[in-house]
Protein backbone atom coordinates (compact mmCIF):
# COMPACT_ATOMS: atom_id res chain seq x y z
CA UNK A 1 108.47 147.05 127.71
CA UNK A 2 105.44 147.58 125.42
CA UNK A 3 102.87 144.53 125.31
CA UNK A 4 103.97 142.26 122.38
CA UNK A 5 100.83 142.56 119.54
CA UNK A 6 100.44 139.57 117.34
CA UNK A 7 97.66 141.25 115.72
CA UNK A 8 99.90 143.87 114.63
CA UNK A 9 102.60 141.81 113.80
CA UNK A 10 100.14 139.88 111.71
CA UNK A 11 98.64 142.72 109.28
CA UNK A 12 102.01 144.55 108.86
CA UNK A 13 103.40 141.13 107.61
CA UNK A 14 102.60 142.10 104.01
CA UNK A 15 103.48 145.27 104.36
CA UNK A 16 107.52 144.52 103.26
CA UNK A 17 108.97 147.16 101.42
CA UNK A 18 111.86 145.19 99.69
CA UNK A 19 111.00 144.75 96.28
CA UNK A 20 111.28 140.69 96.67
CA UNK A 21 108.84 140.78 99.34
CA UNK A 22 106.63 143.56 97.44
CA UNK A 23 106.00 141.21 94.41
CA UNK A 24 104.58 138.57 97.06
CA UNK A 25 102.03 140.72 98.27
CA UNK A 26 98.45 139.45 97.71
CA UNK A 27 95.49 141.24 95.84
CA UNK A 28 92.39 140.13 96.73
CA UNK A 29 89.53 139.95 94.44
CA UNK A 30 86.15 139.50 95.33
CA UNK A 31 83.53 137.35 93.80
CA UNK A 32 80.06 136.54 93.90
CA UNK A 33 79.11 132.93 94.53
CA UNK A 34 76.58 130.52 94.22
CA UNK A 35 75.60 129.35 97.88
CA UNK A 36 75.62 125.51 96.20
CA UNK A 37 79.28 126.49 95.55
CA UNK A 38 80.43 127.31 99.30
CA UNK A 39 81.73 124.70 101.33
CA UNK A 40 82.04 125.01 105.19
CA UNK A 41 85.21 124.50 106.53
CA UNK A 42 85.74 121.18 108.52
CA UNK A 43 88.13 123.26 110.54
CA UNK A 44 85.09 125.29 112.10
CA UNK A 45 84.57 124.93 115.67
CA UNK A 46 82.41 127.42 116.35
CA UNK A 47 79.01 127.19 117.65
CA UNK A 48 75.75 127.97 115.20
CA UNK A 49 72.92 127.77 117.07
CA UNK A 50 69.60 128.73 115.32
CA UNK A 51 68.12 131.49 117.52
CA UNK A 52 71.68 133.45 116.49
CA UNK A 53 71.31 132.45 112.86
CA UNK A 54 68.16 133.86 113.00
CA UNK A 55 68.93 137.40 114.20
CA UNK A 56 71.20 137.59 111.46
CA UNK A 57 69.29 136.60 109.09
CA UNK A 58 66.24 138.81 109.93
CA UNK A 59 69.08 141.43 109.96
CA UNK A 60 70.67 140.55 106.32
CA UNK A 61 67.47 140.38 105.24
CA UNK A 62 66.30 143.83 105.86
CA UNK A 63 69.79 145.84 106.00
CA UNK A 64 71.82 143.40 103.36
CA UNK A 65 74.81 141.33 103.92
CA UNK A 66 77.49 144.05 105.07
CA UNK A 67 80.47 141.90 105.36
CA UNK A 68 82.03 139.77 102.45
CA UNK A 69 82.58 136.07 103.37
CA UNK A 70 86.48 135.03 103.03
CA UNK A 71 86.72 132.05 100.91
CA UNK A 72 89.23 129.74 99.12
CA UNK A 73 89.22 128.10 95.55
CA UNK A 74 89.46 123.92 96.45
CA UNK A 75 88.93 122.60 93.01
CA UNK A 76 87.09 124.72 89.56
CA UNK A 77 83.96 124.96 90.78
CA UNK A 78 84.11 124.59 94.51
CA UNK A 79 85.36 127.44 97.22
CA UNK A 80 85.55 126.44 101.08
CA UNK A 81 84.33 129.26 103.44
CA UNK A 82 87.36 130.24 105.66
CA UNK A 83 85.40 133.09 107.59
CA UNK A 84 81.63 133.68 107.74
CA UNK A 85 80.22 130.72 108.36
CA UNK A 86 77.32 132.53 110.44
CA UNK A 87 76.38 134.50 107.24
CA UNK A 88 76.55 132.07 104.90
CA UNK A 89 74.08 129.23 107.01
CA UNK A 90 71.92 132.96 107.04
CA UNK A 91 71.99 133.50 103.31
CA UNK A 92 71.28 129.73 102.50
CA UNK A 93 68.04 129.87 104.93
CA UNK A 94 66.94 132.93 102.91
CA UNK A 95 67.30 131.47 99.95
CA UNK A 96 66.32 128.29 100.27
CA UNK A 97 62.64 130.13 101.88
CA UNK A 98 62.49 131.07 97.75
CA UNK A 99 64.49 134.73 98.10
CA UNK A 100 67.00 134.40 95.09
CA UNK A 101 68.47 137.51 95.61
CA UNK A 102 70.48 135.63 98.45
CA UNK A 103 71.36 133.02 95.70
CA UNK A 104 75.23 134.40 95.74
CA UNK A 105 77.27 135.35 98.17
CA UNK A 106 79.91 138.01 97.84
CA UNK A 107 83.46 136.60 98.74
CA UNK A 108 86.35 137.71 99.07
CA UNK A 109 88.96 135.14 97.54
CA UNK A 110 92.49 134.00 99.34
CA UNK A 111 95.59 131.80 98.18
CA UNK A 112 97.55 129.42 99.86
CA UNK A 113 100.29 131.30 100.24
CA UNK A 114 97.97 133.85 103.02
CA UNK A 115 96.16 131.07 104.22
CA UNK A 116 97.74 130.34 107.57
CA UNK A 117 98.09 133.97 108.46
CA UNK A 118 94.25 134.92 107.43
CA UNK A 119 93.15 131.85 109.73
CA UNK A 120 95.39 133.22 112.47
CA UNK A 121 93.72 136.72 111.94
CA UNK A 122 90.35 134.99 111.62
CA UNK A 123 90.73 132.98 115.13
CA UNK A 124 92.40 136.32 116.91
CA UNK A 125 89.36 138.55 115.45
CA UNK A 126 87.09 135.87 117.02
CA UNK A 127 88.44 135.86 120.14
CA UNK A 128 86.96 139.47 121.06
CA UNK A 129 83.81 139.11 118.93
CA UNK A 130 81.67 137.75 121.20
CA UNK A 131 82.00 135.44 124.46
CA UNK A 132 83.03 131.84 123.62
CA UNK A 133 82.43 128.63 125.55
CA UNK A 134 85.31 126.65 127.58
CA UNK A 135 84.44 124.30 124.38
CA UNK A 136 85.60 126.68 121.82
CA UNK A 137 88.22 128.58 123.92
CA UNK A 138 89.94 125.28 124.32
CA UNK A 139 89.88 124.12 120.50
CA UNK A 140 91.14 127.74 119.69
CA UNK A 141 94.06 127.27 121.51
CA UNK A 142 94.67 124.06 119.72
CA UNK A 143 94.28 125.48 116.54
CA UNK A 144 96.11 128.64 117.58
CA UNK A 145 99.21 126.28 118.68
CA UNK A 146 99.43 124.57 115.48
CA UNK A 147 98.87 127.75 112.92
CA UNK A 148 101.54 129.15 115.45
CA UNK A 149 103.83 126.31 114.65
CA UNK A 150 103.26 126.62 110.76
CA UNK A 151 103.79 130.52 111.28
CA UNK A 152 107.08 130.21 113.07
CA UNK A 153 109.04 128.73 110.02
CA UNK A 154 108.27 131.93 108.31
CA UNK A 155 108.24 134.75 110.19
CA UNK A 156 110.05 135.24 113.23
CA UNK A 157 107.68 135.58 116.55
CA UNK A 158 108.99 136.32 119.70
CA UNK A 159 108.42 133.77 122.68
CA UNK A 160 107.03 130.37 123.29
CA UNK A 161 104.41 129.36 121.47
CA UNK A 162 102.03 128.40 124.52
CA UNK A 163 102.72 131.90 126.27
CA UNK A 164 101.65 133.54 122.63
CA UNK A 165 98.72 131.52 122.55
CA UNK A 166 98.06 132.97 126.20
CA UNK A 167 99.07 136.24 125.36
CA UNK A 168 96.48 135.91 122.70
CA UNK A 169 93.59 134.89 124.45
CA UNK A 170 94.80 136.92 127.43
CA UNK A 171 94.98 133.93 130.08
CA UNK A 172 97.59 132.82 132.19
CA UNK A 173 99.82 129.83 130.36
CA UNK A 174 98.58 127.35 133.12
CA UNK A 175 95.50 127.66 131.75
CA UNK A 176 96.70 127.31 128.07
CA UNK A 177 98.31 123.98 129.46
CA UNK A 178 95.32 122.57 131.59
CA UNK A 179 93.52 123.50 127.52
CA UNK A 180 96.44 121.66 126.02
CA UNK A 181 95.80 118.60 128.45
CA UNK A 182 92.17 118.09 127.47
CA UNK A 183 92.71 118.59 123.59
CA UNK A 184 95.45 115.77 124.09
CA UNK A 185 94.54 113.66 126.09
CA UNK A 186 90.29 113.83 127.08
CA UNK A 187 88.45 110.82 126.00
CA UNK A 188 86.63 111.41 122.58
CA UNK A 189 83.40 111.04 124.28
CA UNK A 190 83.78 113.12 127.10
CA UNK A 191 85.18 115.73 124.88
CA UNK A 192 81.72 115.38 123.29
CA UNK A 193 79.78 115.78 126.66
CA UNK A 194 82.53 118.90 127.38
CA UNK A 195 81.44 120.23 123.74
CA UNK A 196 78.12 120.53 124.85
CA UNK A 197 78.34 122.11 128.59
CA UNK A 198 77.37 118.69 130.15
CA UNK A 199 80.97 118.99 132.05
CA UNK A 200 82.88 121.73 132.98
CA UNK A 201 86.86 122.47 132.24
CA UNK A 202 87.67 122.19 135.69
CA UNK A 203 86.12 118.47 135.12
CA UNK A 204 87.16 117.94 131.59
CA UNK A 205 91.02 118.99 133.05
CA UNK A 206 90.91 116.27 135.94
CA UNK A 207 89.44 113.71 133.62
CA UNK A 208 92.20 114.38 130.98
CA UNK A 209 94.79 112.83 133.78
CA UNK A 210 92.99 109.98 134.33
CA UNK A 211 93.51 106.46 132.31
CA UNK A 212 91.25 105.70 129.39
CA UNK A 213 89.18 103.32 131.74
CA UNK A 214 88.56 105.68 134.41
CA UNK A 215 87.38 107.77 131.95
CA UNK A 216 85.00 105.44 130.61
CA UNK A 217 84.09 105.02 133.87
CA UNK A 218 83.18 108.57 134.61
CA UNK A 219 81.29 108.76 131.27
CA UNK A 220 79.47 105.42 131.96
CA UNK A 221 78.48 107.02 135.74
CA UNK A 222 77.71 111.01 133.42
CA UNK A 223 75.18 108.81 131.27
CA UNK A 224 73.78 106.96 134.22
CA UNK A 225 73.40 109.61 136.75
CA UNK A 226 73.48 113.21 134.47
CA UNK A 227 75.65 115.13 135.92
CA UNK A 228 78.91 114.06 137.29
CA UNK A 229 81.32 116.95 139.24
CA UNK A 230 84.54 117.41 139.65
CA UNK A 231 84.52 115.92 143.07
CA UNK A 232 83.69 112.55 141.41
CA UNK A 233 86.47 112.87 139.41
CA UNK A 234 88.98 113.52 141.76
CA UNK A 235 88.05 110.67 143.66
CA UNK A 236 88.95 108.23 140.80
CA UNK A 237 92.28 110.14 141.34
CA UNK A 238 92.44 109.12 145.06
CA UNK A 239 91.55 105.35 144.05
CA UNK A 240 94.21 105.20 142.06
CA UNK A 241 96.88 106.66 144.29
CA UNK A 242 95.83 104.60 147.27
CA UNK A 243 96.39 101.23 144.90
CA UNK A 244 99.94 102.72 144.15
CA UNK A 245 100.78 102.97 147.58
CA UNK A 246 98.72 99.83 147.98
CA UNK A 247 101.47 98.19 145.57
CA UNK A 248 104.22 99.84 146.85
CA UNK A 249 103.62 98.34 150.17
CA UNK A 250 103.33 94.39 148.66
CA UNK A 251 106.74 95.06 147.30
CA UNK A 252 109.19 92.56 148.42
CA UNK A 253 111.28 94.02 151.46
CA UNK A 254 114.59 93.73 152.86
CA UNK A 255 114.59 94.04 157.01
CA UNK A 256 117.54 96.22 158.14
CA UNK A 257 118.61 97.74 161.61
CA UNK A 258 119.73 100.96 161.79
CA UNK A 259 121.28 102.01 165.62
CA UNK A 260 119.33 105.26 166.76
CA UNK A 261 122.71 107.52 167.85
CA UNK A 262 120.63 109.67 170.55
CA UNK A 263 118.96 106.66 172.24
CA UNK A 264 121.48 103.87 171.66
CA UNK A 265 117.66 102.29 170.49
CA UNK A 266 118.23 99.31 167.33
CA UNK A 267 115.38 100.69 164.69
CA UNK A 268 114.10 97.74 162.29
CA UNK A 269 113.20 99.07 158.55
CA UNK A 270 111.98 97.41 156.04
CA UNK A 271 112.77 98.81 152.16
CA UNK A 272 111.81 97.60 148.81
CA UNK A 273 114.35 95.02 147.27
CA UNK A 274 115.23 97.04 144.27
CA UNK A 275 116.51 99.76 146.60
CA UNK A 276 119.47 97.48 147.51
CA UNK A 277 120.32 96.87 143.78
CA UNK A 278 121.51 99.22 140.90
CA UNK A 279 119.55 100.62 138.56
CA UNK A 280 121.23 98.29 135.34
CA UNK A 281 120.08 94.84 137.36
CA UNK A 282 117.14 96.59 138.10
CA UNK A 283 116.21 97.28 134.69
CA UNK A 284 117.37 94.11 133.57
CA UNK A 285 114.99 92.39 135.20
CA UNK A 286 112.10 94.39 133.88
CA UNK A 287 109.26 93.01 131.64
CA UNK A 288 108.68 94.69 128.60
CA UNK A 289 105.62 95.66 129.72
CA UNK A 290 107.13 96.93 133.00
CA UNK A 291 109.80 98.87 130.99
CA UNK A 292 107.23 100.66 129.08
CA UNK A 293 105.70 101.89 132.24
CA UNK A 294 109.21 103.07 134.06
CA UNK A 295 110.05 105.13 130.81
CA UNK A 296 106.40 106.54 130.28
CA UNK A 297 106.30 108.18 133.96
CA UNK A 298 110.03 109.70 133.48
CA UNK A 299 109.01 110.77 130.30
CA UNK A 300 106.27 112.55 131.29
CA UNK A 301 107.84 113.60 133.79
CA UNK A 302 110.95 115.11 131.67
CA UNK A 303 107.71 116.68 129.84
CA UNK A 304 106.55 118.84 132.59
CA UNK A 305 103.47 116.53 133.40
CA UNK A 306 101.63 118.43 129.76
CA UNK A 307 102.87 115.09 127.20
CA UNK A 308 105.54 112.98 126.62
CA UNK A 309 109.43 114.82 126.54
CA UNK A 310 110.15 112.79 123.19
CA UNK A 311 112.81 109.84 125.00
CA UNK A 312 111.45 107.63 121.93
CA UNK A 313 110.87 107.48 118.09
CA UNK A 314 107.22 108.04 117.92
CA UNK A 315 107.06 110.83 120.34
CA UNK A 316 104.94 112.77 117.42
CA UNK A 317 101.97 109.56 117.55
CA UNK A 318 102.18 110.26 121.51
CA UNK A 319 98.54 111.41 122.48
CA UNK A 320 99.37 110.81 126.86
CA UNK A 321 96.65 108.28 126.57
CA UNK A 322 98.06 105.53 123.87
CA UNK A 323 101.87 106.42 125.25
CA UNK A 324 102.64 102.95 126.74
CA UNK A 325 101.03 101.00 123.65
CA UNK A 326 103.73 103.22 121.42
CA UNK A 327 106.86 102.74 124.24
CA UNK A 328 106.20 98.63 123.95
CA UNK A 329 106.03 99.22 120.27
CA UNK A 330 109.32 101.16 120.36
CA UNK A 331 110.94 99.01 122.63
CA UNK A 332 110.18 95.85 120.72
CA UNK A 333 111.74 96.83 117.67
CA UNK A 334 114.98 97.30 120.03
CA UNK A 335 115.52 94.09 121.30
């Protein structure tokens, strides 16, 4: 079975020979603009640092600009950059040295109506172009997931969207879900220290699965110490499993005797309380609080252990690490 192509898939998509899907077809245009016109995209993850900006300046500068910048019209004087972000921080430099022949850049000019399938083509094209950090790999497949998403109500794509996201960056879909993990649940301030290489994604992955004050507590030991491993993490891991057991051990016990049929020998064992009663009295007797955290670990659970399965109403607001402030919130309005 041939190897499913969304690149393909994604420039024969105009290509529709039925005369209702022919009059849809886009014509570009290109334009020169004013660099005090451009505005980068917000949406723009990838790293600019100024020794590469640099080369490629020196380069424009001497050889010309030889690709056009993709842009989009945002109000009537205004265009935001969709691709060539690199080129147009290069052009600015050059002419804000006093070179006004870099004054405006040439740009080729989108619609709405392409926009999700040029920013697909745009993140594919940049997945080969040069080698990305764990940083940027992980916040493609994020955006990759949700232009995926958008894609799927129009056109129809074969497979899951996390093994076409794989497929895309050609990595196994454990990986895309260890990716999916961090971009979910990773503390916004570790994400920062992941952004810049302080942590690796084996680190920023075991973090992710930790509670928001174990996180704080590895960035509070990152800041203190400079460099924190994924050793230390784990062990924050271990702490907390030993208190579970830890609590599972205070639980109030029933003694019963159970005859050993080989040795005739009476065997004492002691089990939790709740074992002895059924799950409705068991759940009645819940706290709220309690509740929330007997649903959150089933739904997780139900979820494959990558976000909550949706057993609630605000399973769309559920981030992992806010899920049992939403479940009392949910649970509240039931009673």
């Amino acid at each position: 079975m041939p190897k499913f192509n969304m690149m393909d898939l994604l420039n024969n998509s105009s290509k529709d020979t039925t005369d209702s899907k022919r009059d849809k077809i886009i014509k570009f245009k290109t334009i020169s603009i004013s660099i005090e016109n451009l505005v980068p995209s917000k949406e723009n993850f990838y790293s600019t640092n100024e020794e590469g900006i640099k080369e490629l300046k020196d380069s424009i500068e001497v050889f010309g600009l030889q690709q056009n910048l993709v842009a989009k019209k945002i109000d009537d004087n205004n265009y935001e950059i969709i691709a060539g972000h690199r080129r147009y921080l290069a052009l600015k430099s050059l002419y804000e040295e006093g070179k006004e022949q870099f004054k405006y850049a040439p740009c080729k000019i989108e619609t709405e109506e392409e926009d999700i399938r040029s920013k697909l083509l745009l993140l594919i094209t940049n997945s080969t172009a040069r080698e990305l950090t764990d940083w940027e790999k992980t916040q493609q497949a994020e955006k990759l997931k949700e232009l995926l998403i958008e894609y799927k109500k129009q056109e129809k794509l074969p497979g899951r969207v996390r093994e076409i996201v794989a497929d895309i960056l050609n990595v196994a879909t454990s990986k895309i879900a260890r990716m999916e993990s961090i971009s979910k649940n990773l503390s916004d301030d570790l994400k920062e220290e992941f952004k810049e290489n302080n942590i690796n994604i084996s680190t920023a992955y075991e973090a992710s699965k930790l509670p928001e004050d174990k996180q704080e507590e590895i960035y509070e030991e990152l800041k203190e110490k400079g460099d924190i491993t994924i050793q230390d993490v784990k062990k924050k891991s271990e702490i907390i499993e030993e208190r579970k057991e830890e609590n599972v051990s205070n639980l109030d016990t029933n003694t019963i005797e159970e005859v050993n049929t080989e040795t005739g020998e009476v065997v004492e064992q002691k089990i939790p309380s709740y074992l002895n009663k059924n799950m409705i009295t068991f759940i009645k007797e819940l706290s709220v609080d309690e509740f929330a955290t007997f649903l959150c670990d089933r739904c997780t659970g139900l979820g494959g252990g990558n976000g909550c399965a949706g057993i609630c109403d605000f399973a769309i607001e559920c981030k992992g690490t806010n899920k049992h402030e939403l479940c009392i919130r949910w649970l509240n309005q039931q009673i």
